[in-house]
Protein backbone atom coordinates (compact mmCIF):
# COMPACT_ATOMS: atom_id res chain seq x y z
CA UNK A 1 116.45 48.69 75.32
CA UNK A 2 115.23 45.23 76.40
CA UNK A 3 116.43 43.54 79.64
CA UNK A 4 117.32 40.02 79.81
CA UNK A 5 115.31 38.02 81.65
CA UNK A 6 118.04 36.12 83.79
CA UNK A 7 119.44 39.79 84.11
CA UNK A 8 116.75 39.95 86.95
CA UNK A 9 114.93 36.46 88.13
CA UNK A 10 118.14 33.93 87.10
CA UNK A 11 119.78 32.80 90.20
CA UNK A 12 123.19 33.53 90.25
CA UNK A 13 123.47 35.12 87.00
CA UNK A 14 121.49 38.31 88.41
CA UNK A 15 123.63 39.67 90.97
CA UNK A 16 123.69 43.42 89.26
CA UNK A 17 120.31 43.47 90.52
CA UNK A 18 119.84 41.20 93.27
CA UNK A 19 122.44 42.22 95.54
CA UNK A 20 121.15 46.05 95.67
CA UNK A 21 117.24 44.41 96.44
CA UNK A 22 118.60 42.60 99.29
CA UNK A 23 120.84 45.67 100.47
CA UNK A 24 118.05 47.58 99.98
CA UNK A 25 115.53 45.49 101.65
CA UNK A 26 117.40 45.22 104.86
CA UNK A 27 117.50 49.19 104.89
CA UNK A 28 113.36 48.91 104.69
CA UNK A 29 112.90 46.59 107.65
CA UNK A 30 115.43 48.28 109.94
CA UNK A 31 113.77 51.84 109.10
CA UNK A 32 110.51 51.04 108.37
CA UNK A 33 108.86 52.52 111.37
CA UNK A 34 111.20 55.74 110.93
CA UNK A 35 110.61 56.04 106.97
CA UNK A 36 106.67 54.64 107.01
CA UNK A 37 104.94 54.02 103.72
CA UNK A 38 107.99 54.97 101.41
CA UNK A 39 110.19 52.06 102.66
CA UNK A 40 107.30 49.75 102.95
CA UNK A 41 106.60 50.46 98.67
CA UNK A 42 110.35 50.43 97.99
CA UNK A 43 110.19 46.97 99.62
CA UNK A 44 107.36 45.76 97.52
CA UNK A 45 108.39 47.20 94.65
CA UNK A 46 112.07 45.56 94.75
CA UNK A 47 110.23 41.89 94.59
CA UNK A 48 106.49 41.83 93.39
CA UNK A 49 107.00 43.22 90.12
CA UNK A 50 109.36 40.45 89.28
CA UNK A 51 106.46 38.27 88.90
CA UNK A 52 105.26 39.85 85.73
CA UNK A 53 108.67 39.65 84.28
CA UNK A 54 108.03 35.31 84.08
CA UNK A 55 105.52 33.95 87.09
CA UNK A 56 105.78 30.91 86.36
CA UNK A 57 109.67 30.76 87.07
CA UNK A 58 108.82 33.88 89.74
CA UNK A 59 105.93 32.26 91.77
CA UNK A 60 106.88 28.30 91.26
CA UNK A 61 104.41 26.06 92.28
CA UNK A 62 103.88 25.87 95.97
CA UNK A 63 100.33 23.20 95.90
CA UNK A 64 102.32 20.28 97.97
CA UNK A 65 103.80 22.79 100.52
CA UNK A 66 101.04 24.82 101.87
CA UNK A 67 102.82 24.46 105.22
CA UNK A 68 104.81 27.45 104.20
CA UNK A 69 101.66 29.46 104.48
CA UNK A 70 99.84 27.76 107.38
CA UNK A 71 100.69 30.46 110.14
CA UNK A 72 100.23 33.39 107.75
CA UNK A 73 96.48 32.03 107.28
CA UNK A 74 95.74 31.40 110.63
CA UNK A 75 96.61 34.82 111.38
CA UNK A 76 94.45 36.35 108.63
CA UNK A 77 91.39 33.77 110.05
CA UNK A 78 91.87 35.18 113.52
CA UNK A 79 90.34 38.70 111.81
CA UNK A 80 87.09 36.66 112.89
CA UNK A 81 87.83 36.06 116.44
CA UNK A 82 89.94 39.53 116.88
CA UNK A 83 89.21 41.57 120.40
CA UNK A 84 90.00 44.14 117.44
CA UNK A 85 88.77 43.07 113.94
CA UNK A 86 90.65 45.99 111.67
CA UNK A 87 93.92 45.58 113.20
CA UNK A 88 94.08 41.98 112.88
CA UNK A 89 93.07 42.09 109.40
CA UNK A 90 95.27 44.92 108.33
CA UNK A 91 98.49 43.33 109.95
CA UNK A 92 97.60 39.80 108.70
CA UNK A 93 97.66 40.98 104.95
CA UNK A 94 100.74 42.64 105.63
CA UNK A 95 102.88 39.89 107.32
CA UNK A 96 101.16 37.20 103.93
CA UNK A 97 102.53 39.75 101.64
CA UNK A 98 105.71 39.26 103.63
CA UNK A 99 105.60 35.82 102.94
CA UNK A 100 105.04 36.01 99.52
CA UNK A 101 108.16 38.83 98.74
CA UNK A 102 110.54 36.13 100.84
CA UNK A 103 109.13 33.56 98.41
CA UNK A 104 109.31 35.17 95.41
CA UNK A 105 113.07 36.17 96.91
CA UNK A 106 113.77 32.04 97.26
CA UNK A 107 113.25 31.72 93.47
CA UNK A 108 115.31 34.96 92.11
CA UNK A 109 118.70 34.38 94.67
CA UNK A 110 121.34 31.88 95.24
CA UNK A 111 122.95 31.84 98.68
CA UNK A 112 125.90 33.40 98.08
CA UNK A 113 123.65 36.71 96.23
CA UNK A 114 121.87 36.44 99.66
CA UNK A 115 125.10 36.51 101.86
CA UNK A 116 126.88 39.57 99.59
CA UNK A 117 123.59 41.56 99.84
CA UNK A 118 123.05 41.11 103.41
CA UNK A 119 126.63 42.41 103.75
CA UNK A 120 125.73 45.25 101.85
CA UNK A 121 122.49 46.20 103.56
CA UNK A 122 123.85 45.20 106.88
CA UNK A 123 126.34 47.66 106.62
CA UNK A 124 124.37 50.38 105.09
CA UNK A 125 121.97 49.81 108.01
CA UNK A 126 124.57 50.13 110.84
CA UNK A 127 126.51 53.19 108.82
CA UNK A 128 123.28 54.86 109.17
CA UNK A 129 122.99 54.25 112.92
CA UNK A 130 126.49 55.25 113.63
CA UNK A 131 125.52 58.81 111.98
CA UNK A 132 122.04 59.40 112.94
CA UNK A 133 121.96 57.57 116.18
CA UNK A 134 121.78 58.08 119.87
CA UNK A 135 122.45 56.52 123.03
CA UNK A 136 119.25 56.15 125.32
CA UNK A 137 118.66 55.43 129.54
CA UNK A 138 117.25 52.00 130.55
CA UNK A 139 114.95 52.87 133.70
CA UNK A 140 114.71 49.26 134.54
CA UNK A 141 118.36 48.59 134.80
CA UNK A 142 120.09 52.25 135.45
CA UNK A 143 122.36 51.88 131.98
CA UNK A 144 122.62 53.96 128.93
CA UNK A 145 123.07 51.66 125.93
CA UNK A 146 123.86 52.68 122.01
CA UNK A 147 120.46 51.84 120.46
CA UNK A 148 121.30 53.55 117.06
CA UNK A 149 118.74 55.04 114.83
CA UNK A 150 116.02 52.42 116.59
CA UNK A 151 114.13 52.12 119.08
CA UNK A 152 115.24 49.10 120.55
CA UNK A 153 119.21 48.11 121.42
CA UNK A 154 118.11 44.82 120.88
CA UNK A 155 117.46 45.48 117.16
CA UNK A 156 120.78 47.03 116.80
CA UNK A 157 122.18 44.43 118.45
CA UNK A 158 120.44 41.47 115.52
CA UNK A 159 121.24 43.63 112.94
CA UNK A 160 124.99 43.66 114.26
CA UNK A 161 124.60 40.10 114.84
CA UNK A 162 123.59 39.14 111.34
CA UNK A 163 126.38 41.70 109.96
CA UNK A 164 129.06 39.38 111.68
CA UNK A 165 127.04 35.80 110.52
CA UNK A 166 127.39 36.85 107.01
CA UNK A 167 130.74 38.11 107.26
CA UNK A 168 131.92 34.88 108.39
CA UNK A 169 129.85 33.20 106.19
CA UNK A 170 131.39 35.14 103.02
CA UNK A 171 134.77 33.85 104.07
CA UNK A 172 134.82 30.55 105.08
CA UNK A 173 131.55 28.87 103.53
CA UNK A 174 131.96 30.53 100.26
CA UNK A 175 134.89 31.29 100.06
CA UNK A 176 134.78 35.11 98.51
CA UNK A 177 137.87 37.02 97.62
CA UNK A 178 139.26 40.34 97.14
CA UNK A 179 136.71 42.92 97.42
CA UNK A 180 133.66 40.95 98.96
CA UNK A 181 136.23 39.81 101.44
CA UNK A 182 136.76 43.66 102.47
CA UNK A 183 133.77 44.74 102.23
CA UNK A 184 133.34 41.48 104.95
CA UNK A 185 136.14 42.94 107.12
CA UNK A 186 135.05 46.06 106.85
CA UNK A 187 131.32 45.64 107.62
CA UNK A 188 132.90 42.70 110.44
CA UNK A 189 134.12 45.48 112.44
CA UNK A 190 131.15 47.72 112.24
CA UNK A 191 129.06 44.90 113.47
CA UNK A 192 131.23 44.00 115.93
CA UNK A 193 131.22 47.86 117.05
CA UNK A 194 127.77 48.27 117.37
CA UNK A 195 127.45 44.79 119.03
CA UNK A 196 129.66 46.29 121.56
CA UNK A 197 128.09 49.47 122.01
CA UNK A 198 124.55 48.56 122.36
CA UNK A 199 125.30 46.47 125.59
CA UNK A 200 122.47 44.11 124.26
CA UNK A 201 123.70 40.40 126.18
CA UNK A 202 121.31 38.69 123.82
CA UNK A 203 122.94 39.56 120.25
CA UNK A 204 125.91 38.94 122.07
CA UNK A 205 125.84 35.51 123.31
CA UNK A 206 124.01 34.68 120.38
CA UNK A 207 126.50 35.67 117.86
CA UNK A 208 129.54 34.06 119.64
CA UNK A 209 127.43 30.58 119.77
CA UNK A 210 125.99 31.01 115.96
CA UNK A 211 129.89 31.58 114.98
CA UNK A 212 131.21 28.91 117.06
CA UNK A 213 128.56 26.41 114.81
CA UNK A 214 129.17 28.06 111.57
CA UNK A 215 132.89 27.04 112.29
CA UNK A 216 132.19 24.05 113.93
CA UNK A 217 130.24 22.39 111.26
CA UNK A 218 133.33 23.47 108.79
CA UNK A 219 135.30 20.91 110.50
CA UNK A 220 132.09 18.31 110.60
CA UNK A 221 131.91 18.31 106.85
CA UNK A 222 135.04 17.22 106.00
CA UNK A 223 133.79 13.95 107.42
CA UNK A 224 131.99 11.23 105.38
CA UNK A 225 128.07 11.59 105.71
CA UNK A 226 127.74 8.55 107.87
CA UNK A 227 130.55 9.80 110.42
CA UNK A 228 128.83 13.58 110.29
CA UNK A 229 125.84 11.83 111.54
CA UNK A 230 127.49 10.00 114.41
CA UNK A 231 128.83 13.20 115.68
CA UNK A 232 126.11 15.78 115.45
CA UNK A 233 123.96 13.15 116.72
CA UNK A 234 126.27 12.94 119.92
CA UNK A 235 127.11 16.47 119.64
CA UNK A 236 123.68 17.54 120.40
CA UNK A 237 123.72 15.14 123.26
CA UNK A 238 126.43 16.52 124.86
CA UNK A 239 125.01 20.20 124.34
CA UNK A 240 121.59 19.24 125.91
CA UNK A 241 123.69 17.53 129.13
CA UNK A 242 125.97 21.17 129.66
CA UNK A 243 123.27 22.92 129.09
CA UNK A 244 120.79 21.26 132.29
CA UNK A 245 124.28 20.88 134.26
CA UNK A 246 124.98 24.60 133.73
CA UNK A 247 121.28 25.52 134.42
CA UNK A 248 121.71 23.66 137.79
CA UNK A 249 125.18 24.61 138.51
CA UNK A 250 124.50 28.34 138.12
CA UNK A 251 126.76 29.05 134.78
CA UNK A 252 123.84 31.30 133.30
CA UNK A 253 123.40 33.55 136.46
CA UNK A 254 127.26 33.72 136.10
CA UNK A 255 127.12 34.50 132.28
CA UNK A 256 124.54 37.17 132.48
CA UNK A 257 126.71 38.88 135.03
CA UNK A 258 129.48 39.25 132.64
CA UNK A 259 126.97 41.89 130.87
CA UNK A 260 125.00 43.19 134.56
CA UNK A 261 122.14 41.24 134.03
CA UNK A 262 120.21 39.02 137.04
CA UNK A 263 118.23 35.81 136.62
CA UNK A 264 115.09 37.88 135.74
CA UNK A 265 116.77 39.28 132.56
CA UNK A 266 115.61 42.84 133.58
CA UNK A 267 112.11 42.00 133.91
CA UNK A 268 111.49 39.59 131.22
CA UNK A 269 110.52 36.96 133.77
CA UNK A 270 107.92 39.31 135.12
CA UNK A 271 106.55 39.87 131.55
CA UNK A 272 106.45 36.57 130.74
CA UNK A 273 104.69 35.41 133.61
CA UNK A 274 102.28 38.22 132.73
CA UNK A 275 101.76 36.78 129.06
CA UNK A 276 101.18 33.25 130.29
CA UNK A 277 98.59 34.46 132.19
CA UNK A 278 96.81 36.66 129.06
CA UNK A 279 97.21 33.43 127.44
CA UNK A 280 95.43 31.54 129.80
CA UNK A 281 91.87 33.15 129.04
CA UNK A 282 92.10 32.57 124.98
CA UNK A 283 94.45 29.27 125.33
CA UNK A 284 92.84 27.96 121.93
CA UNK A 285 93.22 30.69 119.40
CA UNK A 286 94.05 33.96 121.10
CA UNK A 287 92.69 37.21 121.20
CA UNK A 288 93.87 37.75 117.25
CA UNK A 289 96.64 38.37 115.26
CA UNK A 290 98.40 41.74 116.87
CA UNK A 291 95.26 42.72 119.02
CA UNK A 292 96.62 42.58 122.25
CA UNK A 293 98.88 45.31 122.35
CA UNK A 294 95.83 47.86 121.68
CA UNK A 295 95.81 51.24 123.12
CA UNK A 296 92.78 52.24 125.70
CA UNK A 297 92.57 48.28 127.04
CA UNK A 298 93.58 48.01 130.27
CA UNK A 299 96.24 45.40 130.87
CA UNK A 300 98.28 46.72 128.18
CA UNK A 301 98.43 49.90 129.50
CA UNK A 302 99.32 48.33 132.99
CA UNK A 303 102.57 46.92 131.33
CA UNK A 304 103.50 50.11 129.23
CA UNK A 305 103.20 52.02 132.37
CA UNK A 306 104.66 49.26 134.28
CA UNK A 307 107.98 49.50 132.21
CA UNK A 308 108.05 52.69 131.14
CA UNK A 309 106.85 53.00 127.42
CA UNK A 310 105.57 56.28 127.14
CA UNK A 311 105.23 55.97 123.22
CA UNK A 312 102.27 52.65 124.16
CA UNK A 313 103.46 50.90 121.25
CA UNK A 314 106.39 48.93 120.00
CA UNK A 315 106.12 46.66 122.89
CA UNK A 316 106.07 43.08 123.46
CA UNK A 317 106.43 39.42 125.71
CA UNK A 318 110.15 39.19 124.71
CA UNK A 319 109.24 35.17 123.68
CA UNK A 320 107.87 34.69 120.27
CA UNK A 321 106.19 31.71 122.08
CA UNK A 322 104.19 33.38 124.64
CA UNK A 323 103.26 36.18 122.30
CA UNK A 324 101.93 33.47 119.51
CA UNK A 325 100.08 31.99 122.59
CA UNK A 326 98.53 35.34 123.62
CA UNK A 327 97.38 36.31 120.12
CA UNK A 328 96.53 32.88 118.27
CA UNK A 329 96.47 30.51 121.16
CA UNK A 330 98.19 27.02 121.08
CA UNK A 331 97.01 26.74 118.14
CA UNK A 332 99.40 29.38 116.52
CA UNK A 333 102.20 28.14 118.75
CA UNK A 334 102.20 24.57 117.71
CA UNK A 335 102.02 25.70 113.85
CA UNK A 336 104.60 27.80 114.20
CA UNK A 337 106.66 25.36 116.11
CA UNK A 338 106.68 22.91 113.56
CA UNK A 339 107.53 25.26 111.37
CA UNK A 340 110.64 26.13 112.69
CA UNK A 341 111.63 22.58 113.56
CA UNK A 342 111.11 21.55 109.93
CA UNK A 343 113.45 24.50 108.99
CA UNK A 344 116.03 23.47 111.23
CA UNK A 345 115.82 19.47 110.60
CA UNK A 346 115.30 19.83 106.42
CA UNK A 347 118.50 21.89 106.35
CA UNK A 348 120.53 20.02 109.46
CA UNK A 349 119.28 16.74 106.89
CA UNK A 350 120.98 18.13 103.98
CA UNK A 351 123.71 19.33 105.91
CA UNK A 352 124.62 15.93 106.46
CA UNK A 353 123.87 14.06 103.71
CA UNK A 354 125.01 15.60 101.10
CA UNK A 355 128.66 15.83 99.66
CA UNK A 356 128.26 19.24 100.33
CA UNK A 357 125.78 22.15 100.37
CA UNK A 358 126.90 25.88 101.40
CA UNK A 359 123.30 26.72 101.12
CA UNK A 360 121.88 24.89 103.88
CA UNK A 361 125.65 25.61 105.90
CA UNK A 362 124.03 29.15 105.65
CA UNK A 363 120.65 28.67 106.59
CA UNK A 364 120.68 26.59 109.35
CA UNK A 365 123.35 28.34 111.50
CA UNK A 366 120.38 31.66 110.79
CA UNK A 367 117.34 29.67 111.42
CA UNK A 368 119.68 28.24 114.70
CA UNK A 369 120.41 32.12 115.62
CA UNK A 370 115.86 32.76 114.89
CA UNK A 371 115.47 29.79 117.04
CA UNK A 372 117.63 31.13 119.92
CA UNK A 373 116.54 34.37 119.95
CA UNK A 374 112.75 33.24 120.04
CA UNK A 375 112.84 32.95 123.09
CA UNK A 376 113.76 36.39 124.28
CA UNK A 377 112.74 38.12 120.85
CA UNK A 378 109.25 38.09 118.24
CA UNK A 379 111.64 38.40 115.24
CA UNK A 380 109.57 35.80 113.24
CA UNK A 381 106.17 37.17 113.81
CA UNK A 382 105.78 40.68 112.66
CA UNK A 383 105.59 41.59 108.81
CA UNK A 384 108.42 43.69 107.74
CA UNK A 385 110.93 42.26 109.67
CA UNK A 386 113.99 40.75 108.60
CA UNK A 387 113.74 38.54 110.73
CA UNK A 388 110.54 36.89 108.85
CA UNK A 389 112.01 37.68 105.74
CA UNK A 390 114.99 34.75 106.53
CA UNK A 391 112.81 32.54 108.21
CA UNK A 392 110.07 32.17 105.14
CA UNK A 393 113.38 31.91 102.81
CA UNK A 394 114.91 29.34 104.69
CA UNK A 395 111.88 27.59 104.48
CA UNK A 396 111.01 28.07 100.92
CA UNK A 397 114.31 26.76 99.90
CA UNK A 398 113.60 23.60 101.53
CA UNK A 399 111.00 23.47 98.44
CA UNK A 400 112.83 24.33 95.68
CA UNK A 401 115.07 22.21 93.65
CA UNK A 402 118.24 21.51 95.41
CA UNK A 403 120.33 22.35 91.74
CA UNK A 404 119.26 26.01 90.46
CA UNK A 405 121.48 27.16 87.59
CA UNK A 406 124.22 28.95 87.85
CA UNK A 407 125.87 31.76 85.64
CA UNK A 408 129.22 31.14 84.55
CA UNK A 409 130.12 34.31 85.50
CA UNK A 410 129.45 34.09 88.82
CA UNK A 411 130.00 30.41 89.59
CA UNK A 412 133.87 29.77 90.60
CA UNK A 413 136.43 26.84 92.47
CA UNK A 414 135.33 27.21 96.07
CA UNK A 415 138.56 26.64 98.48
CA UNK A 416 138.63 23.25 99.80
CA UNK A 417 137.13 21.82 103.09
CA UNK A 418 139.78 21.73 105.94
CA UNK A 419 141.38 18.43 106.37
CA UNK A 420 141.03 16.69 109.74
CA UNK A 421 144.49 15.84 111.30
């Protein structure tokens, strides 16, 4: 029995298999730590072999964007400045292959595969939780928050967060009916649940602001591209002017105390002031890709004991930022940087100009929800993460031809922009 090739690699027209990769992908990076080396395969083995089905169409041609690859190499070249050689090396070629799965992923799904999956997987991922999960005791703050079946409540809490995006996404950007809208609702309450339960003030202020422009922008597009530019352009002015005033006039300490937090967001100030100060000795390139956090040197184990983490591992800065600083320097931060900001400007551009474009709708309000949580989070900069796994396939379809086929099948009248009274 022979397969058809756009059975598997044709965007839109390969849904039977695509939406049960993504699902099933999103189970891997939630549970990889839990699951070890079986997930991590499964994962591979959902995207790589899909090269040898046609690589040409699979693996595209990526010469004028190396740019996509250009943090992924500098951590595999900081194996030669590494306080710890092996590490460095071993999680370099694991966050490249990373890369190259989301890539691959950018060629073989639409958006709307993407969005479906994720609410698959999303919901798989928090079903799991609800049944094999626990609540555990934060010594720094005196609570006991629903952290599921990981390790974190802040992972719960993104996973919930994405669960909602998607949902919302499903609906209103494209439009989907009948049983992808309840499997939405459906998977929309879970998240919303778990978002709940895990206390995490994060995912939740991040959510309600990523909704809020996912909505928002609903209403922008059913202006003319010249008018959409006007008001993002002093939309984003008046953002950035509510944003110092409530920074001066004390709205965040008042925000955070909705949820029991204080200004030092239970110790992240300390730990950041702590990184800044790691970063200070390597300020160029870092001490390598992941070699900080090493069992047996000392200032690591200062901070695990410092915050209780008995386990020494699985810890971080909290700020994608200050960890890229302490591990690859300035260097790592400004390539990373511009990474992000082209994500968010190529598919705020296209946004904008064009007649319309659900894809980039989608993508920007996640890269906005990446770029939010950077600076409390490192979602973007370990391998295996879904987190890196949207960010590289945001970016990749910045590279890719705006007009991939689509299978009649799956291609249908999307409901009409809302008109502005």
């Amino acid at each position: 029995m022979r397969i058809a090739k756009s059975a598997l690699i044709q965007p839109g027209g390969n849904q039977a298999y695509a939406i049960p990769a993504v699902a099933l992908s999103l189970f891997c990076f939630a549970y990889s730590i839990k699951f070890g080396q079986v997930a991590i395969l499964l994962y591979y083995a959902l995207w790589l072999p899909l090269i040898a089905v046609d690589y040409r169409t699979v693996l595209g041609n990526y010469n004028r964007y190396l740019w996509l690859f250009a943090f992924a190499a500098l951590a595999f070249l900081s194996v030669f400045w590494s306080a710890v050689p092996s590490i460095s090396m071993r999680a370099s070629i694991q966050y490249l292959t990373q890369v190259i799965c989301a890539l691959v992923a950018v060629r073989v799904l639409d958006a709307r595969t993407l969005t479906v999956g994720m609410i698959a997987g999303v919901g798989i991922v928090l079903i799991y939780s609800l049944l094999f999960g626990y609540y555990e005791y934060d010594p720094l703050d005196g609570t006991f928050s629903f952290v599921g079946a990981f390790a974190s409540k802040n992972q719960l809490g993104f996973y919930a967060s994405l669960g909602l995006i998607v949902c919302v996404a499903a609906v209103f950007i494209f439009g989907e009916r009948r049983l992808w809208m309840a499997a939405a609702g459906v998977v929309g309450m879970l998240s919303a649940y778990c978002l709940l339960a895990c206390q995490s003030a994060t995912s939740v202020l991040t959510t309600v602001v990523v909704i809020a422009l996912m909505l928002g922008l609903r209403i922008v597009l059913s202006l003319s591209p010249q008018q959409r530019k006007l008001l993002v352009v002093g939309g984003g002015v008046a953002v950035i002017v509510l944003a110092v005033a409530g920074v001066y006039l004390g709205a965040v300490d008042a925000v955070l105390g909705i949820f029991g937090k204080d200004s030092t967001l239970t110790g992240r100030t300390y730990l950041w002031q702590q990184g800044i100060e790691a970063a200070k000795q390597y300020p160029i390139f870092g001490v390598g890709y992941q070699a900080y956090w090493v069992q047996g040197f000392s200032e690591p184990e200062r901070l695990w004991e410092e915050f209780f983490i008995g386990s020494r591992s699985g810890f971080h800065f909290h700020n994608t930022y200050i960890e890229t600083a302490v591990e690859l320097g300035l260097a790592g931060v400004l390539v990373l940087a511009v990474t992000l900001l082209k994500i968010l400007w190529g598919h705020l551009r296209r946004l904008i100009e064009d007649l319309r474009n659900d894809e980039s709708h989608l993508l920007f309000s996640i890269a906005v929800l990446l770029t939010i949580r950077s600076f409390v989070e490192i979602d973007i900069l370990t391998p295996y993460n879904v987190g890196t796994f949207l960010f590289y396939f945001a970016a990749g379809k910045l590279v890719v031809s705006r007009r991939q086929p689509v299978a009649g099948t799956w291609r249908r009248e999307r409901p009409p922009l809302p008109a502005m009274s």
